[in-house]
PDB file of N, CA and C in Angstrom:
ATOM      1  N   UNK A   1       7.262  88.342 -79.158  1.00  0.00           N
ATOM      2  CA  UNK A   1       7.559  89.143 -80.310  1.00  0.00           C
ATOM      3  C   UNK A   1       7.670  90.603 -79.873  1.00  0.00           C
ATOM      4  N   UNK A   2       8.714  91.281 -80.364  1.00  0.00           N
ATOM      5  CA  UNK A   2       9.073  92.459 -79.834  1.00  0.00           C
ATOM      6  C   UNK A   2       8.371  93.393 -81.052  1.00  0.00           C
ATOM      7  N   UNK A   3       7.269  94.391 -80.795  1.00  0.00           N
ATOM      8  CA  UNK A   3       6.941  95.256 -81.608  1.00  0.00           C
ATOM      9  C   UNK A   3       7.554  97.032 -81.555  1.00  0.00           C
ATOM     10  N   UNK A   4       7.664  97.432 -82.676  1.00  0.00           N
ATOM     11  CA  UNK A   4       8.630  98.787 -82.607  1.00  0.00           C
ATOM     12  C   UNK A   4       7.266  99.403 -83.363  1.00  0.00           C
ATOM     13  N   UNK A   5       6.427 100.552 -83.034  1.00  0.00           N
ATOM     14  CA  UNK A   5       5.674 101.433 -83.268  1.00  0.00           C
ATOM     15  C   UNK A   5       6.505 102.852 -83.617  1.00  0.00           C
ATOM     16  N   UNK A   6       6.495 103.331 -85.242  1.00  0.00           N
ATOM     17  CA  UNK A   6       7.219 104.797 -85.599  1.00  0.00           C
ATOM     18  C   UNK A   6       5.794 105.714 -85.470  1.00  0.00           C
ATOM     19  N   UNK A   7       6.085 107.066 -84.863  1.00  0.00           N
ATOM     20  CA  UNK A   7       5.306 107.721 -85.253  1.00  0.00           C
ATOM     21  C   UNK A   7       5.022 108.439 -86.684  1.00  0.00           C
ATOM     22  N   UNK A   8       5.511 108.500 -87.602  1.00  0.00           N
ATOM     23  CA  UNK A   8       5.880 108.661 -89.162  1.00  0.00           C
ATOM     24  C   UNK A   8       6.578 108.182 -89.950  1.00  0.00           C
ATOM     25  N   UNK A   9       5.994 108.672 -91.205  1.00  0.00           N
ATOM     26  CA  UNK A   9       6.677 107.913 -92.798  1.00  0.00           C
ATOM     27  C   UNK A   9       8.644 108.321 -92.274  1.00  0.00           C
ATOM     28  N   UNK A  10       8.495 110.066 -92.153  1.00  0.00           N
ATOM     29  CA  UNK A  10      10.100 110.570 -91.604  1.00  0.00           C
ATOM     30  C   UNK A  10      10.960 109.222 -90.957  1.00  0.00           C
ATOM     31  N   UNK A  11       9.869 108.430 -89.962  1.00  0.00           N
ATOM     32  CA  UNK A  11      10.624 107.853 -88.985  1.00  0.00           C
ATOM     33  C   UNK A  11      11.389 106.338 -89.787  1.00  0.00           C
ATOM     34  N   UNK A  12      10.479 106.041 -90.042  1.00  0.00           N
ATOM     35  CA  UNK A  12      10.356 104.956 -91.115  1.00  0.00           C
ATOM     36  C   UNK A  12      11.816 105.177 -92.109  1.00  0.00           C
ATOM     37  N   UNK A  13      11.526 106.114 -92.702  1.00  0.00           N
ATOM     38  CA  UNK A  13      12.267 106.149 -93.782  1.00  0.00           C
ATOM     39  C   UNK A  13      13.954 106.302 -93.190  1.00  0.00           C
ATOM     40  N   UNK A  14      13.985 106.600 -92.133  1.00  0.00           N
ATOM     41  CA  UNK A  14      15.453 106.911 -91.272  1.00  0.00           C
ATOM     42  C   UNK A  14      16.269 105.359 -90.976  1.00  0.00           C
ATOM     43  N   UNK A  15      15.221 104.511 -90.495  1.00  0.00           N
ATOM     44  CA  UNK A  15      14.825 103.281 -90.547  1.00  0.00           C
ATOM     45  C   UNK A  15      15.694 101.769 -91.697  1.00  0.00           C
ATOM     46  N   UNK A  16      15.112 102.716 -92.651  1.00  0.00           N
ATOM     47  CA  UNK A  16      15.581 101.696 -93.943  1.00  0.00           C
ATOM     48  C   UNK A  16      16.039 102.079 -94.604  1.00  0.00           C
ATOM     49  N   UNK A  17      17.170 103.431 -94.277  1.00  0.00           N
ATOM     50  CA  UNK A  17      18.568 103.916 -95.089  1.00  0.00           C
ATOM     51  C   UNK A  17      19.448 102.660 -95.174  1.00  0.00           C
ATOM     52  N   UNK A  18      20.059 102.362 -96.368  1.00  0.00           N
ATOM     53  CA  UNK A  18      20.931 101.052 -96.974  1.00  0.00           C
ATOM     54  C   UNK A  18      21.695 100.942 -95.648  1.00  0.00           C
ATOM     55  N   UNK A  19      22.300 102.171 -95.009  1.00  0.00           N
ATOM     56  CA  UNK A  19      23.576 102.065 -94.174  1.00  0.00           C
ATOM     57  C   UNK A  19      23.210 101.383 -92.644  1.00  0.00           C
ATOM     58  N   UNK A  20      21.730 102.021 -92.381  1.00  0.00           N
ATOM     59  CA  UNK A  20      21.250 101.456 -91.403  1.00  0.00           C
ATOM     60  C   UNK A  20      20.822  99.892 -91.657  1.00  0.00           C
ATOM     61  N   UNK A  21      20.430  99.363 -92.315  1.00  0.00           N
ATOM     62  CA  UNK A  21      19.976  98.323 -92.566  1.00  0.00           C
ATOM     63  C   UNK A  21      20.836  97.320 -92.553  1.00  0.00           C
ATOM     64  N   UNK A  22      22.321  97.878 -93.143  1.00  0.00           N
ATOM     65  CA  UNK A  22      23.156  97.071 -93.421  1.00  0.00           C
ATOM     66  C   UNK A  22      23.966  96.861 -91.731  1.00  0.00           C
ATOM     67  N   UNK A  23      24.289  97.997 -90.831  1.00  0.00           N
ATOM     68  CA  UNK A  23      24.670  97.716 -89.893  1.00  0.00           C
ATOM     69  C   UNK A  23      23.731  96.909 -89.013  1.00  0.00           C
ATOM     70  N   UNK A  24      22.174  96.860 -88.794  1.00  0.00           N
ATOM     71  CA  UNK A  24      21.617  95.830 -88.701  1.00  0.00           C
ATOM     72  C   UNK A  24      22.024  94.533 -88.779  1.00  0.00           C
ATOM     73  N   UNK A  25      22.155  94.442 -89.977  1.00  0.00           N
ATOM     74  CA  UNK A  25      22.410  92.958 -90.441  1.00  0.00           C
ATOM     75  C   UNK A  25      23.381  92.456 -89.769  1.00  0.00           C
ATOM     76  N   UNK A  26      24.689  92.877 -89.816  1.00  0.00           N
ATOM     77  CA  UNK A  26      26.102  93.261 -89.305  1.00  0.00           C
ATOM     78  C   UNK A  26      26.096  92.624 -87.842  1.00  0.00           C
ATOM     79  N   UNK A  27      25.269  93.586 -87.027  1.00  0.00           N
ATOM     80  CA  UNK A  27      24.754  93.230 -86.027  1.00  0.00           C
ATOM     81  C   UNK A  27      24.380  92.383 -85.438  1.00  0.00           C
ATOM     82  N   UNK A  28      23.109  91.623 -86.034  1.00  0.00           N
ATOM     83  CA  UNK A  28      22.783  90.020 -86.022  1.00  0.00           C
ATOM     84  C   UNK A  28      23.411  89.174 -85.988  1.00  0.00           C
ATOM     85  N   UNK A  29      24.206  89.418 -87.235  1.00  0.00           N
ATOM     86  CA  UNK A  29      25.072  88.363 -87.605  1.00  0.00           C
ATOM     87  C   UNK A  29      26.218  88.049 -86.980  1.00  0.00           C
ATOM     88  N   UNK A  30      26.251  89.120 -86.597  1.00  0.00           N
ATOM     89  CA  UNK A  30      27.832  88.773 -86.032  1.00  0.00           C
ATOM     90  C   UNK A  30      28.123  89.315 -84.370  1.00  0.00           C
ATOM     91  N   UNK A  31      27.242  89.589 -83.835  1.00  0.00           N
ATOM     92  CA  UNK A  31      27.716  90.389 -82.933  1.00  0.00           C
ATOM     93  C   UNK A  31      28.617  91.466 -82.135  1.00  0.00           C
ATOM     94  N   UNK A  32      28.832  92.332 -83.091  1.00  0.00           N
ATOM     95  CA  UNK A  32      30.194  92.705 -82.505  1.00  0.00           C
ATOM     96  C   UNK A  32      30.005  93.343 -81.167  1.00  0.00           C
ATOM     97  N   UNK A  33      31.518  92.962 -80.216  1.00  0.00           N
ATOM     98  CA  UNK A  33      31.685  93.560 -78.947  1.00  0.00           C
ATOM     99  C   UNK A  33      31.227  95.014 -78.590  1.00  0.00           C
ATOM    100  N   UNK A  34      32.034  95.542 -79.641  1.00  0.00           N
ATOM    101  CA  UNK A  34      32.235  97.414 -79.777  1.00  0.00           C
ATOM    102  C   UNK A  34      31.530  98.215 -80.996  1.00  0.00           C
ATOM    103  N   UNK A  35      31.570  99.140 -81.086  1.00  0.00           N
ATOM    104  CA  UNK A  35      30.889 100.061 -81.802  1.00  0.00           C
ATOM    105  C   UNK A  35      31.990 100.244 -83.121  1.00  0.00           C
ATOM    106  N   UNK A  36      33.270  99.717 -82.560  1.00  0.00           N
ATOM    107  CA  UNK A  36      34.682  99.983 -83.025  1.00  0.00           C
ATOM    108  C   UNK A  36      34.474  98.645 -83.914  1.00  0.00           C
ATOM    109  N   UNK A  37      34.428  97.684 -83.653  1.00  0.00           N
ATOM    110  CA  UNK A  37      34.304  95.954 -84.566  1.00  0.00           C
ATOM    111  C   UNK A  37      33.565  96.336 -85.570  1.00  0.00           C
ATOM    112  N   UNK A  38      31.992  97.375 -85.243  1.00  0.00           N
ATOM    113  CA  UNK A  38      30.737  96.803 -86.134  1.00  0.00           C
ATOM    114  C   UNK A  38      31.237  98.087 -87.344  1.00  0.00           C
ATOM    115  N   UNK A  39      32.128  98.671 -87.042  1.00  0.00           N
ATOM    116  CA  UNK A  39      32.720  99.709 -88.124  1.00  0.00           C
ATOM    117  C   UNK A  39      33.562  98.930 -89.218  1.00  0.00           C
ATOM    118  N   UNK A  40      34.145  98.088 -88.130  1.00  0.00           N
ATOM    119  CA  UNK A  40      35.298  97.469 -88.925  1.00  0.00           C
ATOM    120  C   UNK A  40      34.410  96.521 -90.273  1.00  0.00           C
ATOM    121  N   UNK A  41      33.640  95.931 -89.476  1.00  0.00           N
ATOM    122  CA  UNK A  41      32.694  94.564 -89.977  1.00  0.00           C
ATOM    123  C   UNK A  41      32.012  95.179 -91.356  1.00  0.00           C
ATOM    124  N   UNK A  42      31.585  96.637 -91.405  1.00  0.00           N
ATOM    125  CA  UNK A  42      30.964  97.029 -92.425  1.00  0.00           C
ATOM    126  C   UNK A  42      32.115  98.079 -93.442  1.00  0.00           C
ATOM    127  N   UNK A  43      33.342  97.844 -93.038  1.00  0.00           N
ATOM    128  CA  UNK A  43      34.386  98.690 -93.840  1.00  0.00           C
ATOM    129  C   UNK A  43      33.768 100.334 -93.462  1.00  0.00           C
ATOM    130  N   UNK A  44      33.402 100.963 -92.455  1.00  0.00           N
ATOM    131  CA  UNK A  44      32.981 102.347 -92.746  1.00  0.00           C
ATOM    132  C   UNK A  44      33.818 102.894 -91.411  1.00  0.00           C
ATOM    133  N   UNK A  45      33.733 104.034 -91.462  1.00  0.00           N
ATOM    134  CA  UNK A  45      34.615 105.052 -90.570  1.00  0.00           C
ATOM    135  C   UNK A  45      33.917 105.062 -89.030  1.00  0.00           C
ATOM    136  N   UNK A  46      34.586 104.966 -87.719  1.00  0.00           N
ATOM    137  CA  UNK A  46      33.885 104.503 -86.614  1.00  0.00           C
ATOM    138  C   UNK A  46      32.895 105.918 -86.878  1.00  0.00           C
ATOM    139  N   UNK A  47      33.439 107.292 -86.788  1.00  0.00           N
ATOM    140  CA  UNK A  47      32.533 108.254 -86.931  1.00  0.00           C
ATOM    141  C   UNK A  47      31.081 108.094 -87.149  1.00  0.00           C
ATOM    142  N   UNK A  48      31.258 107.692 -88.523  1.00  0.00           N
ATOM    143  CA  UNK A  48      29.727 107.699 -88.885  1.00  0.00           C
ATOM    144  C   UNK A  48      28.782 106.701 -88.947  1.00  0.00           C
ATOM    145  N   UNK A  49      29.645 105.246 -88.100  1.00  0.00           N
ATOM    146  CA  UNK A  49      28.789 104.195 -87.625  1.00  0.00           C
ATOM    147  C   UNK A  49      27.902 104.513 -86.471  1.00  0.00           C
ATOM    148  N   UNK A  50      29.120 105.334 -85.545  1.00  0.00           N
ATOM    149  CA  UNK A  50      28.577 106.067 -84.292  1.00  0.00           C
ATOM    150  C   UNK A  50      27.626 106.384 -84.237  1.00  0.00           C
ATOM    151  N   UNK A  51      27.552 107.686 -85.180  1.00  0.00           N
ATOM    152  CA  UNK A  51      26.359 108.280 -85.213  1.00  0.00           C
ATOM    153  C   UNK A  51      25.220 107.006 -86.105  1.00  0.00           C
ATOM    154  N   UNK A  52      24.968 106.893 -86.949  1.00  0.00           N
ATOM    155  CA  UNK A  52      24.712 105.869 -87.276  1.00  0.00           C
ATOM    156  C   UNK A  52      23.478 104.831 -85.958  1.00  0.00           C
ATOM    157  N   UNK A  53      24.551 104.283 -85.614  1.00  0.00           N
ATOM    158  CA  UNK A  53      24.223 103.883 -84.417  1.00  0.00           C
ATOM    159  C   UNK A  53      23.659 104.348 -83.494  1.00  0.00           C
ATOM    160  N   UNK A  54      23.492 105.644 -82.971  1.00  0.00           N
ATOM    161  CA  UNK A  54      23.226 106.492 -82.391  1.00  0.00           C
ATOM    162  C   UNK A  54      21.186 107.064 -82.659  1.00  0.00           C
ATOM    163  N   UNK A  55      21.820 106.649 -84.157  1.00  0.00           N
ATOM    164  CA  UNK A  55      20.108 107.067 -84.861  1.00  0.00           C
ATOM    165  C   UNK A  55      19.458 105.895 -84.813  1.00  0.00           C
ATOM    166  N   UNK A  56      19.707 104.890 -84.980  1.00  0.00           N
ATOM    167  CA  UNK A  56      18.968 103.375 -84.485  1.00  0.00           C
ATOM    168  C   UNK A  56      18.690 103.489 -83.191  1.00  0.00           C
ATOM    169  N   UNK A  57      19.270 104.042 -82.565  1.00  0.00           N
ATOM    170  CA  UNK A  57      19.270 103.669 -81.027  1.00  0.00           C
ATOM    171  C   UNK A  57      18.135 104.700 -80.023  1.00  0.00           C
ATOM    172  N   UNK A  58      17.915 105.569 -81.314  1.00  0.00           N
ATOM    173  CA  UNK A  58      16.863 107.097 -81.104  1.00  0.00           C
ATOM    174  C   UNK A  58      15.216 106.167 -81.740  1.00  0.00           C
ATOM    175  N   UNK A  59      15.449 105.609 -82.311  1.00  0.00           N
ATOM    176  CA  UNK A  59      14.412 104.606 -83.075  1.00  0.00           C
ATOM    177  C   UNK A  59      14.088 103.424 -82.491  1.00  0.00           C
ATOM    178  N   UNK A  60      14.610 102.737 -81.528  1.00  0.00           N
ATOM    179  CA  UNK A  60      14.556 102.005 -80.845  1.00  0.00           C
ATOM    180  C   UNK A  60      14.910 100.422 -81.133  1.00  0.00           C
ATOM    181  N   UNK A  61      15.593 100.765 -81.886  1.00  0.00           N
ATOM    182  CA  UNK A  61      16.090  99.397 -82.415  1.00  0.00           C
ATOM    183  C   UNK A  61      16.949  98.665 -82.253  1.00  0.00           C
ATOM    184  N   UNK A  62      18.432  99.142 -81.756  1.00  0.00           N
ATOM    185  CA  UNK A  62      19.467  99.359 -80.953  1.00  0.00           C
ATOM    186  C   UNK A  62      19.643  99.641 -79.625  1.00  0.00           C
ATOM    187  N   UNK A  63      20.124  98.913 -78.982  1.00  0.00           N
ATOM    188  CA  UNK A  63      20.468  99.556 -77.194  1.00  0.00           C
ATOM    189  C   UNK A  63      22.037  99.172 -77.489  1.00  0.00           C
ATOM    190  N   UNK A  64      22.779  99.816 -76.112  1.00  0.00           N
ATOM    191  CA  UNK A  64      23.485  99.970 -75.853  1.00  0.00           C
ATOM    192  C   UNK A  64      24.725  99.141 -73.939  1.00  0.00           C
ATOM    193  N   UNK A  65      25.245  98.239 -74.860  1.00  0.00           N
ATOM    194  CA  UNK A  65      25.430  97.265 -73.374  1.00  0.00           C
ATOM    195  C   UNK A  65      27.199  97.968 -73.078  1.00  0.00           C
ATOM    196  N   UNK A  66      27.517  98.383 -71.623  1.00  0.00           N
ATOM    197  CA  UNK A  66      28.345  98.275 -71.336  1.00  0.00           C
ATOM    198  C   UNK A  66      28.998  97.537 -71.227  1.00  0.00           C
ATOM    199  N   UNK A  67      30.176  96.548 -71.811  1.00  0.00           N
ATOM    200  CA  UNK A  67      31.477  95.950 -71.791  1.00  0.00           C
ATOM    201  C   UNK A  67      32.550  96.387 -71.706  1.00  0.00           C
ATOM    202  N   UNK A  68      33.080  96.703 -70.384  1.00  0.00           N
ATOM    203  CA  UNK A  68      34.967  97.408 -69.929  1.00  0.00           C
ATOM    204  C   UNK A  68      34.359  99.033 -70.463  1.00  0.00           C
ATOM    205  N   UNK A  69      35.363  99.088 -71.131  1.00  0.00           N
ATOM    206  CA  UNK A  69      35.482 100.463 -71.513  1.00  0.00           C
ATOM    207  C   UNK A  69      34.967 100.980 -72.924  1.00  0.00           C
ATOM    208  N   UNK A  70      34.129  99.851 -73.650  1.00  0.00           N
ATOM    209  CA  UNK A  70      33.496 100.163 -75.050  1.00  0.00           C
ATOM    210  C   UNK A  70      31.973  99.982 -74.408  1.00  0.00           C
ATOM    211  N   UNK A  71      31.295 100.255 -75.505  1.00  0.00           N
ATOM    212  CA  UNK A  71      29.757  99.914 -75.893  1.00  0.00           C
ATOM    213  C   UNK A  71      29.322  98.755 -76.534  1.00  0.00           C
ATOM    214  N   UNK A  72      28.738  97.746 -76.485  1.00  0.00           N
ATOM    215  CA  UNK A  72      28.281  96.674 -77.584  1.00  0.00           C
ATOM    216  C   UNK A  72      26.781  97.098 -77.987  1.00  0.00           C
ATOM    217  N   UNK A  73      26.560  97.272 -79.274  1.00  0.00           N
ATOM    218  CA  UNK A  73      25.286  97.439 -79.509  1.00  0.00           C
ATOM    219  C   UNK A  73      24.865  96.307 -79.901  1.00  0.00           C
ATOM    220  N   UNK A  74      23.462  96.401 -79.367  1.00  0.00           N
ATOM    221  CA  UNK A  74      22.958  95.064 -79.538  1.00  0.00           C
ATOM    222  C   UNK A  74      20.898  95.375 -79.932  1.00  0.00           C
ATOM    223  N   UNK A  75      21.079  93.884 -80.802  1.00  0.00           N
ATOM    224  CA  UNK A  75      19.541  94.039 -81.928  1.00  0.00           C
ATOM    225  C   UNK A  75      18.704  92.837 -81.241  1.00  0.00           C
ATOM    226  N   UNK A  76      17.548  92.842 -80.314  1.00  0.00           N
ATOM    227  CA  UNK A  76      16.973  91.818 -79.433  1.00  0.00           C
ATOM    228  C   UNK A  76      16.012  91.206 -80.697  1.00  0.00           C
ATOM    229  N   UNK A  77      16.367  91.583 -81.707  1.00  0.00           N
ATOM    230  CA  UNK A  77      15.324  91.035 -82.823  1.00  0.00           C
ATOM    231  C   UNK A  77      15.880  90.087 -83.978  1.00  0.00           C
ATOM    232  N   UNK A  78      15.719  89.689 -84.567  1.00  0.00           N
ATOM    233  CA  UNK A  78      16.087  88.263 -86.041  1.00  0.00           C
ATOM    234  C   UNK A  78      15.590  89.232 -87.289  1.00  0.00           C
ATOM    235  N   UNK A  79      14.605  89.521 -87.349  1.00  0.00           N
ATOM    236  CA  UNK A  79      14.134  89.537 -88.232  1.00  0.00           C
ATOM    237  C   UNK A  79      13.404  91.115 -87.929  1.00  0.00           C
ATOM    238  N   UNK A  80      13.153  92.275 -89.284  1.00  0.00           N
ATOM    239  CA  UNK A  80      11.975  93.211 -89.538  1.00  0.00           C
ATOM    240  C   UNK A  80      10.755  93.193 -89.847  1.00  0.00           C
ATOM    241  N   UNK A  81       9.533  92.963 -89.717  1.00  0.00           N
ATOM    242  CA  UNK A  81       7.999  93.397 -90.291  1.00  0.00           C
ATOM    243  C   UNK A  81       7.914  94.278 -90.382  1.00  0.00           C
ATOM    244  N   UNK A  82       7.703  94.751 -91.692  1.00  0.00           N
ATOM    245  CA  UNK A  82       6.806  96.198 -91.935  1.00  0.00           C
ATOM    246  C   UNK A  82       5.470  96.328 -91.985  1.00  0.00           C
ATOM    247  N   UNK A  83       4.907  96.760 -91.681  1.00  0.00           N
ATOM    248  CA  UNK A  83       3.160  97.058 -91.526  1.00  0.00           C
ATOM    249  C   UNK A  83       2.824  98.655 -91.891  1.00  0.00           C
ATOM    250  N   UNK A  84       2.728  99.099 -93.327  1.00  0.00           N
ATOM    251  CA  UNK A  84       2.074 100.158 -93.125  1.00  0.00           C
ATOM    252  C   UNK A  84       0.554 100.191 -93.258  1.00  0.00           C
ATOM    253  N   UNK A  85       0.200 101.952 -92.773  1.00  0.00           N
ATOM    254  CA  UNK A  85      -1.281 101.775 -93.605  1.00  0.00           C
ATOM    255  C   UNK A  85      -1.088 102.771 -94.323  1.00  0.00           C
ATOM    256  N   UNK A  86      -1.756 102.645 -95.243  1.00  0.00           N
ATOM    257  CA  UNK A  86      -1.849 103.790 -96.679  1.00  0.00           C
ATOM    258  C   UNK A  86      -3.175 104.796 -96.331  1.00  0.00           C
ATOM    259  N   UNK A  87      -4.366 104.011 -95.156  1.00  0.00           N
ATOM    260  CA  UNK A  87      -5.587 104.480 -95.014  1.00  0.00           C
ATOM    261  C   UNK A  87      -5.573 105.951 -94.066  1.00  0.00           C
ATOM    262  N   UNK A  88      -4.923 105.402 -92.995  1.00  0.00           N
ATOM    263  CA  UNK A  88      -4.830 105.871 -91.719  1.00  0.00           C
ATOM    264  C   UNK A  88      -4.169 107.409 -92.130  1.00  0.00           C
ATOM    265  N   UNK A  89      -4.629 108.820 -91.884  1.00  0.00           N
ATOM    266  CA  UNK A  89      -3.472 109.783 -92.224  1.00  0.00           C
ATOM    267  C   UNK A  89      -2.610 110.002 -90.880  1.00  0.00           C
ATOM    268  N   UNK A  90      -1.281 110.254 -91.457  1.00  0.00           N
ATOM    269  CA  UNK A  90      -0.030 110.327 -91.168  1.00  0.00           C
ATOM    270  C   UNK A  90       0.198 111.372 -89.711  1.00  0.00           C
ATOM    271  N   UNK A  91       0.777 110.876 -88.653  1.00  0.00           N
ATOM    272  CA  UNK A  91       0.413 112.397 -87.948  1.00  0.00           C
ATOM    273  C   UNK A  91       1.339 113.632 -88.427  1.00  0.00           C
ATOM    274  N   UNK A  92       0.675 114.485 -88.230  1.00  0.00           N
ATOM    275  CA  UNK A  92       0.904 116.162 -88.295  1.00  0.00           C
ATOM    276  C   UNK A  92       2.778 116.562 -88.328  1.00  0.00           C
ATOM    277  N   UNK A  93       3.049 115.519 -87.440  1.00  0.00           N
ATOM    278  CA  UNK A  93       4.641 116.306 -87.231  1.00  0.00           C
ATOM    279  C   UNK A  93       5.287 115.282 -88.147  1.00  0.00           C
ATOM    280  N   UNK A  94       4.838 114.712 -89.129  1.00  0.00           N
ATOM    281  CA  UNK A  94       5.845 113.755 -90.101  1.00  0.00           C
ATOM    282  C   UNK A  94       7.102 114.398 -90.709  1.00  0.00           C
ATOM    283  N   UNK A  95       6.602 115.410 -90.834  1.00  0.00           N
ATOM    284  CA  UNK A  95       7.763 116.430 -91.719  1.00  0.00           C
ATOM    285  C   UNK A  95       8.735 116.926 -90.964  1.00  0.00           C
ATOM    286  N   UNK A  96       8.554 116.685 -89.632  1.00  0.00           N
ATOM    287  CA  UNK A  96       9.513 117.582 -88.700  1.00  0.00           C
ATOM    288  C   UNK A  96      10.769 116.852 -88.844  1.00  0.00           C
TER     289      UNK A  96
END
């Protein structure tokens, strides 16, 4: 089981934007080759899958496989768990 540790709520919440979630899914499901397919696959502009992609990939959720002359991003996971604690306080740089 592959565990992903955020240091904040900030991180979290970057996390489970609809757009990210949905290229996730996208992802799983279908594999696309290129960064260029998984744009296509979700109807959105390669631009801002890119980046997009780019912010998953800062989060650790996403890597990045060379194929020829594109990128394939790729999700080593099925499925998300969330685990927060409500107890524990938050560290200091959440807001950053």
């Amino acid at each position: 089981m592959l565990v992903l540790n955020l240091p904040n709520y900030a991180e979290l919440a970057r996390l489970m934007r609809e757009k990210n979630l949905e290229l996730l899914r996208v992802l799983v499901q279908h594999d696309p080759a290129s960064i260029r397919e998984a744009a296509e696959l979700v109807d959105r502009d390669y631009k801002e899958v890119h980046r997009n992609l780019n912010e998953l990939k800062t989060l650790g959720v996403v890597e990045f496989e060379d194929v020829g002359r594109s990128k394939q991003p790729v999700v080593h996971f099925d499925e998300l768990e969330i685990d927060v604690s409500l107890t524990d306080p938050e560290p200091a740089d959440a807001t950053a």
